[in-house]
C-alpha atoms as a PDB file:
ATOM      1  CA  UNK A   1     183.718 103.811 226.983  1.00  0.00           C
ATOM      2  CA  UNK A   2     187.222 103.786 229.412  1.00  0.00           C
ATOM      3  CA  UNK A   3     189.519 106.333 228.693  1.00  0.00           C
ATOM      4  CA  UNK A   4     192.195 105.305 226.394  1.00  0.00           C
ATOM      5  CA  UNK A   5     193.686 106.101 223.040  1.00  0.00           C
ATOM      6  CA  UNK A   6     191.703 106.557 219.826  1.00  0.00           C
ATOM      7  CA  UNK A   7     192.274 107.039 216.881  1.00  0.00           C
ATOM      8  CA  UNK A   8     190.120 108.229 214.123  1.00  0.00           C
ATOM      9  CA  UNK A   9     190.135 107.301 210.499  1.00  0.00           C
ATOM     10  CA  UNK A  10     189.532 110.430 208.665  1.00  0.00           C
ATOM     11  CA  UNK A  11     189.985 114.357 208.743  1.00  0.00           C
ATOM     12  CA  UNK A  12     186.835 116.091 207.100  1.00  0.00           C
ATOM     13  CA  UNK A  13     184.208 117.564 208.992  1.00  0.00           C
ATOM     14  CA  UNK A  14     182.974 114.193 210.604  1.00  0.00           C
ATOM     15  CA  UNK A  15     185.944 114.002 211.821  1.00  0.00           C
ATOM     16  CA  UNK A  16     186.190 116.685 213.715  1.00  0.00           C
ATOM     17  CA  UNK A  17     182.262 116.707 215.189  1.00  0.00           C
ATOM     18  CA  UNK A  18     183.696 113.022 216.334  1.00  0.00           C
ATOM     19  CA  UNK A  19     186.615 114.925 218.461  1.00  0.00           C
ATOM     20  CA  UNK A  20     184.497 117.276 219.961  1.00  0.00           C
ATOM     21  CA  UNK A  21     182.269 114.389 221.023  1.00  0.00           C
ATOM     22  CA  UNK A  22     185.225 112.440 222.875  1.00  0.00           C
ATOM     23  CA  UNK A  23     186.055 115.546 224.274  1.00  0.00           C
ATOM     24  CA  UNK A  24     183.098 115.232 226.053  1.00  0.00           C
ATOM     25  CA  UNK A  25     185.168 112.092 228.219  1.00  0.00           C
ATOM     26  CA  UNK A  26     188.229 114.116 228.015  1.00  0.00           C
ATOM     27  CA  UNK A  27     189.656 111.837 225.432  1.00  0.00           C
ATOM     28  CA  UNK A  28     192.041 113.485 222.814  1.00  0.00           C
ATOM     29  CA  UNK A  29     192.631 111.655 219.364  1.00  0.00           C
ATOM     30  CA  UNK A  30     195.875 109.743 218.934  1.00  0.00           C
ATOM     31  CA  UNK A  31     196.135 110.213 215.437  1.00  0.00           C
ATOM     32  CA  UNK A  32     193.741 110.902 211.943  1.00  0.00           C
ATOM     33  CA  UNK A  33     194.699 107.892 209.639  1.00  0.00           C
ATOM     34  CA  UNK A  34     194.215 109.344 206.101  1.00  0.00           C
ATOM     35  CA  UNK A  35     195.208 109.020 202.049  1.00  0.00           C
ATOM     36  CA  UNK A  36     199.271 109.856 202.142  1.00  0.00           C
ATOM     37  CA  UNK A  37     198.393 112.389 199.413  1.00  0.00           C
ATOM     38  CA  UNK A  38     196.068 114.381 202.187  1.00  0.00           C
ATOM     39  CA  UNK A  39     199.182 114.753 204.289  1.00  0.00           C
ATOM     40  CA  UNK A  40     200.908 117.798 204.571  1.00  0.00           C
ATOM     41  CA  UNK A  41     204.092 118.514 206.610  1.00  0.00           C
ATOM     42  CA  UNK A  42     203.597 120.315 210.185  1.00  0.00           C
ATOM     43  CA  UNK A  43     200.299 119.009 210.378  1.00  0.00           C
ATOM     44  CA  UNK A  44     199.549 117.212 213.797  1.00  0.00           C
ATOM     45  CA  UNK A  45     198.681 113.917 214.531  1.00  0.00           C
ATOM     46  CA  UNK A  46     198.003 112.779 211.127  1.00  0.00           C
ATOM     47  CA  UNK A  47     199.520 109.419 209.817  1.00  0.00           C
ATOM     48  CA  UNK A  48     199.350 107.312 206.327  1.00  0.00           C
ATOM     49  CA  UNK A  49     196.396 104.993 206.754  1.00  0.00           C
ATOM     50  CA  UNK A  50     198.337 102.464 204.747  1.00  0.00           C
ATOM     51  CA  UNK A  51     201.591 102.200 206.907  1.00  0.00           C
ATOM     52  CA  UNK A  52     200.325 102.702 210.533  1.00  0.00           C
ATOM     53  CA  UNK A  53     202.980 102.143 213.432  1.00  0.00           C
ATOM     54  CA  UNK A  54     202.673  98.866 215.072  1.00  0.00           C
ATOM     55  CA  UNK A  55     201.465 101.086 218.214  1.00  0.00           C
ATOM     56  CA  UNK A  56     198.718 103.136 215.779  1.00  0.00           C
ATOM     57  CA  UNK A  57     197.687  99.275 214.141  1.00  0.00           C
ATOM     58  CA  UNK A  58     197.325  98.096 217.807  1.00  0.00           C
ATOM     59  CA  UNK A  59     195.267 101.589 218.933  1.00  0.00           C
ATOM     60  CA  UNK A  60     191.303 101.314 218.965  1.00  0.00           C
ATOM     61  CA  UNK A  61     189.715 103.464 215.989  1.00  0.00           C
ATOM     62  CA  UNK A  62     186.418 104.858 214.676  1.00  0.00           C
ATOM     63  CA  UNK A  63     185.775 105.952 211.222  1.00  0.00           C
ATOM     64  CA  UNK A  64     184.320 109.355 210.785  1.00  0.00           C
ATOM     65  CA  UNK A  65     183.461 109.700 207.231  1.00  0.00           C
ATOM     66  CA  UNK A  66     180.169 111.099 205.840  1.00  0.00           C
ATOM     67  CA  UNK A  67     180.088 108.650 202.534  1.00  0.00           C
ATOM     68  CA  UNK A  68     179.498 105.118 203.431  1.00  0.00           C
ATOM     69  CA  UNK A  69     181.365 103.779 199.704  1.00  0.00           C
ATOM     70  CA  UNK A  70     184.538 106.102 201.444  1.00  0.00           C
ATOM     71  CA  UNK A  71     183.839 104.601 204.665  1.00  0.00           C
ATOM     72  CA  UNK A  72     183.661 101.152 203.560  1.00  0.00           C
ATOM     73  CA  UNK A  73     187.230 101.827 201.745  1.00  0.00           C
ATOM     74  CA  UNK A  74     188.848 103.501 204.411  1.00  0.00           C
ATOM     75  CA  UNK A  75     188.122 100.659 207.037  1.00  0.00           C
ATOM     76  CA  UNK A  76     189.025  97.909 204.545  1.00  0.00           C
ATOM     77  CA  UNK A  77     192.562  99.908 204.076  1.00  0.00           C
ATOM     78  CA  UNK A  78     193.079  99.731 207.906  1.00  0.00           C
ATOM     79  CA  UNK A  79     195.798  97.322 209.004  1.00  0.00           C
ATOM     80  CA  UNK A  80     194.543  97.263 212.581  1.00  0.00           C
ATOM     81  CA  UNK A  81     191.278  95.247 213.620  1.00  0.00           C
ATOM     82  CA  UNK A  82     190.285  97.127 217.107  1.00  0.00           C
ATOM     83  CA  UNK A  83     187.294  99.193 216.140  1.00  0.00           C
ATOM     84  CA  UNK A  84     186.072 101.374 219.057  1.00  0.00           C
ATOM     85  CA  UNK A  85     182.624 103.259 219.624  1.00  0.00           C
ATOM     86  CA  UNK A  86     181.568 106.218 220.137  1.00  0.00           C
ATOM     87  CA  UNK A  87     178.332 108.034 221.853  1.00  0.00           C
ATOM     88  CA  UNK A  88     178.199 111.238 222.730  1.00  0.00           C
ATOM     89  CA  UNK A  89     176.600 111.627 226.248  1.00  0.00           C
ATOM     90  CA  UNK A  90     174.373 113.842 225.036  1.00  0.00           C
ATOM     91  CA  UNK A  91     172.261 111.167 223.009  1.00  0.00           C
ATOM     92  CA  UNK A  92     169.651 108.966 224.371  1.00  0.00           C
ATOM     93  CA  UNK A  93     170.219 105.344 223.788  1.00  0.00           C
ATOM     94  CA  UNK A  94     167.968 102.682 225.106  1.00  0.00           C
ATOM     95  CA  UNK A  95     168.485  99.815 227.453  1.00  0.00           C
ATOM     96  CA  UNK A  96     167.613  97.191 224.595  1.00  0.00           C
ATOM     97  CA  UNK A  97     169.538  99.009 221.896  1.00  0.00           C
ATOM     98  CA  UNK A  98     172.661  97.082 220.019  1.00  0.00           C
ATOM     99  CA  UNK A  99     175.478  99.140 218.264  1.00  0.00           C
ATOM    100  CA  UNK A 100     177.987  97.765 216.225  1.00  0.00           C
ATOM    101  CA  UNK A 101     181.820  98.251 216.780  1.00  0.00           C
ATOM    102  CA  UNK A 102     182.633 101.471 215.129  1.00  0.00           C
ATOM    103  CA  UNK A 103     179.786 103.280 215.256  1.00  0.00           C
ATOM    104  CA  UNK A 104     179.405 106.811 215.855  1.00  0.00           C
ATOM    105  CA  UNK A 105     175.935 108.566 217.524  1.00  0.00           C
ATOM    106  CA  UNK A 106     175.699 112.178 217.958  1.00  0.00           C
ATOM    107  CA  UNK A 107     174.535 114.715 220.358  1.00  0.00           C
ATOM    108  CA  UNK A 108     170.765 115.111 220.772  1.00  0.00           C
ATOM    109  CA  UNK A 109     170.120 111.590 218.669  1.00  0.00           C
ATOM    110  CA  UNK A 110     167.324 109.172 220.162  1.00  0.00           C
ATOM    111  CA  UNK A 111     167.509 105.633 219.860  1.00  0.00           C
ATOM    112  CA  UNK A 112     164.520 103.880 221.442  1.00  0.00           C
ATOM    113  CA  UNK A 113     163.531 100.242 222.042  1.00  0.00           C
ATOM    114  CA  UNK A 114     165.246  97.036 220.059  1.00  0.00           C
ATOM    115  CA  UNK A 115     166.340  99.470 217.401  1.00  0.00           C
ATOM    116  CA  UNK A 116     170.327  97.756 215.743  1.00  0.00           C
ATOM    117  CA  UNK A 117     172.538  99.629 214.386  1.00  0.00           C
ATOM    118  CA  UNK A 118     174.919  98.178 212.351  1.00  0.00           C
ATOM    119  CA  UNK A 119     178.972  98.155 212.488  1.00  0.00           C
ATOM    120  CA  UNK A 120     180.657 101.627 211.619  1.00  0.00           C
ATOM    121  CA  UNK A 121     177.852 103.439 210.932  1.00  0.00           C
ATOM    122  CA  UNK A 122     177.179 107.003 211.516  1.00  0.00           C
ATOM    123  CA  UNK A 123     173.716 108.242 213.471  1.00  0.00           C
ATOM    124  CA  UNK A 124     173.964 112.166 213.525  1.00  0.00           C
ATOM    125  CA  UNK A 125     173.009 115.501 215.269  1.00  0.00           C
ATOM    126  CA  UNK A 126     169.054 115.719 216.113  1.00  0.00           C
ATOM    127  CA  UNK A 127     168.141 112.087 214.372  1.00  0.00           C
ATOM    128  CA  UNK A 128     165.620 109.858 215.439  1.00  0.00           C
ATOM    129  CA  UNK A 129     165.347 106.039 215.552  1.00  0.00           C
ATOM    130  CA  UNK A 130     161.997 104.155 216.418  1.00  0.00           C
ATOM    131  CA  UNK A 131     161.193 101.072 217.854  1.00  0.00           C
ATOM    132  CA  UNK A 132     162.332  97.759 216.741  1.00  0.00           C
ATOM    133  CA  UNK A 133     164.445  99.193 213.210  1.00  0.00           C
ATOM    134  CA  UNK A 134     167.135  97.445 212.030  1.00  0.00           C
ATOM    135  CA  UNK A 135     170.241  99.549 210.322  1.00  0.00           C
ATOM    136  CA  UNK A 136     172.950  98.083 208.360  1.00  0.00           C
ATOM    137  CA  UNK A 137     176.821  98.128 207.956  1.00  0.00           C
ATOM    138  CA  UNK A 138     177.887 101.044 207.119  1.00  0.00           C
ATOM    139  CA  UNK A 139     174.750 103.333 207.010  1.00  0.00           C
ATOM    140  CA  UNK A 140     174.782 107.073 207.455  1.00  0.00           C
ATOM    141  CA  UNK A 141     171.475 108.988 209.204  1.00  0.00           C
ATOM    142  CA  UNK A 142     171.632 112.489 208.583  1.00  0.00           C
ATOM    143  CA  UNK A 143     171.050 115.076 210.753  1.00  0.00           C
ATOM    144  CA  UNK A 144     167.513 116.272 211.673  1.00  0.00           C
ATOM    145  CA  UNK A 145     166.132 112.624 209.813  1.00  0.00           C
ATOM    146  CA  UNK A 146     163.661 110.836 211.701  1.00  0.00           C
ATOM    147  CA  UNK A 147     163.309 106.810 211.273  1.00  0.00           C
ATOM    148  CA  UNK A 148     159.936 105.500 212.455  1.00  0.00           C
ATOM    149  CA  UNK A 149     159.651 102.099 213.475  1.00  0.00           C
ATOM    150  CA  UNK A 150     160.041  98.936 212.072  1.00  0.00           C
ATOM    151  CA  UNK A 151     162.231 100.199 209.215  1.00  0.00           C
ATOM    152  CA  UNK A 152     164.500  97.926 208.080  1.00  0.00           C
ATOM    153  CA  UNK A 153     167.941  99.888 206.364  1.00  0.00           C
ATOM    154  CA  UNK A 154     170.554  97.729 204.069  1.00  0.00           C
ATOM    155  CA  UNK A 155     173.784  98.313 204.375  1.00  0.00           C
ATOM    156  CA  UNK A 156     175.232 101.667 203.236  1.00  0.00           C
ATOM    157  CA  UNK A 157     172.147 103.739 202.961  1.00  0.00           C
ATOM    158  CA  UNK A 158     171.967 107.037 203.121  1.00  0.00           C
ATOM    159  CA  UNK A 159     169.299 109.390 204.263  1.00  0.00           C
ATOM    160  CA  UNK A 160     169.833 112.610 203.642  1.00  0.00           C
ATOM    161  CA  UNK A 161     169.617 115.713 206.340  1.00  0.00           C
ATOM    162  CA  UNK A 162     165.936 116.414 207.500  1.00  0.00           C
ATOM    163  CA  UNK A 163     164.277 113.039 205.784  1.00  0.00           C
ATOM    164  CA  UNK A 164     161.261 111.089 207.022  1.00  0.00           C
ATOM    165  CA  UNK A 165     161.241 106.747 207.170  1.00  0.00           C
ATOM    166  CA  UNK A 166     157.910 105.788 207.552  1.00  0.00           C
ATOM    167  CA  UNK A 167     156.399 102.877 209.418  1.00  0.00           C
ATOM    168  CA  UNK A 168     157.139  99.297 208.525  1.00  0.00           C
ATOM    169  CA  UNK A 169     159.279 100.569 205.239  1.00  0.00           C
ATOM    170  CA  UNK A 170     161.923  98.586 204.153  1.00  0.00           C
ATOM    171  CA  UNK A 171     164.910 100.009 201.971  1.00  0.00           C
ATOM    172  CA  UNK A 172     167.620  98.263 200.191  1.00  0.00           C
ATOM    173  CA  UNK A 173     171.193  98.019 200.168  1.00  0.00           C
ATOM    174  CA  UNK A 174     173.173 101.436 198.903  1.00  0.00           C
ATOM    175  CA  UNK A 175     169.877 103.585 198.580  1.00  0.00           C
ATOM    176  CA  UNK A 176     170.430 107.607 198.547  1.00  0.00           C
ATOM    177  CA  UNK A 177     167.193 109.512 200.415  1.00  0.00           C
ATOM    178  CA  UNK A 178     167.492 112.508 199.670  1.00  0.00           C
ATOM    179  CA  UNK A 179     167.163 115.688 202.161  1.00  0.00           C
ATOM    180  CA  UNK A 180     163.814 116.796 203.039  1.00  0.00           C
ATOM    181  CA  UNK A 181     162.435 113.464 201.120  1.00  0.00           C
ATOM    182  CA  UNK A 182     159.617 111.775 202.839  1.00  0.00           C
ATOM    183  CA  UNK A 183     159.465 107.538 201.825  1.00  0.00           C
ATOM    184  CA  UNK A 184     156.304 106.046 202.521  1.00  0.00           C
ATOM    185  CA  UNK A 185     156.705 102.651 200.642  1.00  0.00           C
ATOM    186  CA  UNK A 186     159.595  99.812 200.115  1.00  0.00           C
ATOM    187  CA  UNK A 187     162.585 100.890 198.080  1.00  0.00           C
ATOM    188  CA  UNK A 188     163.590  98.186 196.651  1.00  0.00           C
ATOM    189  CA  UNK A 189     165.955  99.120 194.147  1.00  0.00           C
ATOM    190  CA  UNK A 190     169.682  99.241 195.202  1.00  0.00           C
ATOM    191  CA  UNK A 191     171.818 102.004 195.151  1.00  0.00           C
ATOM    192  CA  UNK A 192     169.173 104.207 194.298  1.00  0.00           C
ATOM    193  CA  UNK A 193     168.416 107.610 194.519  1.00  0.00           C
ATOM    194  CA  UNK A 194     165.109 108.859 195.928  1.00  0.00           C
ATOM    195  CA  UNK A 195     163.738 112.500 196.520  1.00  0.00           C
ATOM    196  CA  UNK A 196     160.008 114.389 197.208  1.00  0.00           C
ATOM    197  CA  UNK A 197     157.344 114.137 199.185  1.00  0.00           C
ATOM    198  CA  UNK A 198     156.604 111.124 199.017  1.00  0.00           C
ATOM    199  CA  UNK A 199     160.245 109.900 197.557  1.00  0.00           C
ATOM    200  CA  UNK A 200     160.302 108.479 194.301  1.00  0.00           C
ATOM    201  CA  UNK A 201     163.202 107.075 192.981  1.00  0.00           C
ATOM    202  CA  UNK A 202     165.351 109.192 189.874  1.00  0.00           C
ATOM    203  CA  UNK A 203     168.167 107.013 188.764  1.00  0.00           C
ATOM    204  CA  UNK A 204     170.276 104.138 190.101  1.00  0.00           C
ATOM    205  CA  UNK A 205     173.704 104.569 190.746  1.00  0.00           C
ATOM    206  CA  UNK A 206     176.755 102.277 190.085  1.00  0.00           C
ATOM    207  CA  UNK A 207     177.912 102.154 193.896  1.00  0.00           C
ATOM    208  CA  UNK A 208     177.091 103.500 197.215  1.00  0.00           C
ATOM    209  CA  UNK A 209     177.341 107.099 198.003  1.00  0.00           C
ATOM    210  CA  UNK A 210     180.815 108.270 197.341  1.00  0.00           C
ATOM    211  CA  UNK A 211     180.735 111.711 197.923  1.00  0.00           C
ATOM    212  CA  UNK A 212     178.790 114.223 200.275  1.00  0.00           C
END
């Protein structure tokens, strides 16, 4: 990635593991685009998502938001269209590996052969991604979870900090996996929530993950 401005839609936690990770180019943030309600006066940098200057609307940016329903929002509230990426040089990505514009991979993450990621998705600290696996839009891996290969995510899953993908498993669109949860089989339900060893699934939600 050349060094130029980005700017970064968000100002949680993600948010700032994402700065220390551009950081590692020596690339400060131009701005955090957020809800006008989040701003408070004297506080650097940040600007109302919905009324961006024609500069900030023009400026690359990266959404750094756990929740992929937030995520999802956040980027359709954007008035700009330049989405930029970012890997942190600490993270090993294959030669045959594809990552969608505004994705985000973490220190220490491992990306191996044929694996897609899709567009503004999030691939944290410590994860693990296997051969030939296919991630949506908009999906979130956890840190510490490990993706075997030939998994197949929709878009906006979620798998929750330490979980286990087997082999060949396919899950649908807007599925939770909980932390520590270990899914051995097709989820097929959508926008569900599924926990233990092996994951089963204990309700289905109305949306995607909202909140973290």
């Amino acid at each position: 990635m050349e060094k130029k401005d980005i700017g970064i839609i968000g100002f949680g936690g993600q948010a700032r593991e994402a700065t220390e990770y551009l950081s590692e180019k020596n690339i400060k943030p131009a701005f955090f685009a957020i809800g006008k309600e989040y701003i408070q006066d004297g506080i650097e940098r940040k600007i109302d998502i919905l009324d961006p200057s024609e500069y900030q609307r023009l400026t690359p940016v990266i959404a750094a938001i756990g929740a992929p329903e937030i995520r999802r929002k956040l980027v359709g509230e954007w008035k700009g269209e330049d989405f930029s990426t970012i890997i942190s040089e600490q993270a090993y990505v294959g030669e045959s590996v594809e990552i969608g514009k505004g994705s985000i991979v973490a220190p220490r993450v491992v990306l191996t052969a044929n694996v897609t990621v899709g567009e503004h998705s999030i691939i944290n600290v410590g994860s693990t991604i296997s051969h030939d696996c296919k991630l949506g839009n908009f999906t979130t891996v956890s840190p510490g979870a490990h993706i075997a290969g030939n998994v197949e995510l929709g878009d906006g899953v979620f798998i929750g900090i330490g979980a286990v993908v087997s082999n060949g498993v396919r899950i649908a669109e807007g599925v939770v996996v909980g932390a520590g949860a270990v899914v051995l089989k097709d989820i097929e339900e959508k926008n569900a929530t599924v926990v233990g060893v092996p994951a089963k699934v204990i309700r289905i939600n109305e949306g995607w993950l909202s909140e973290v």
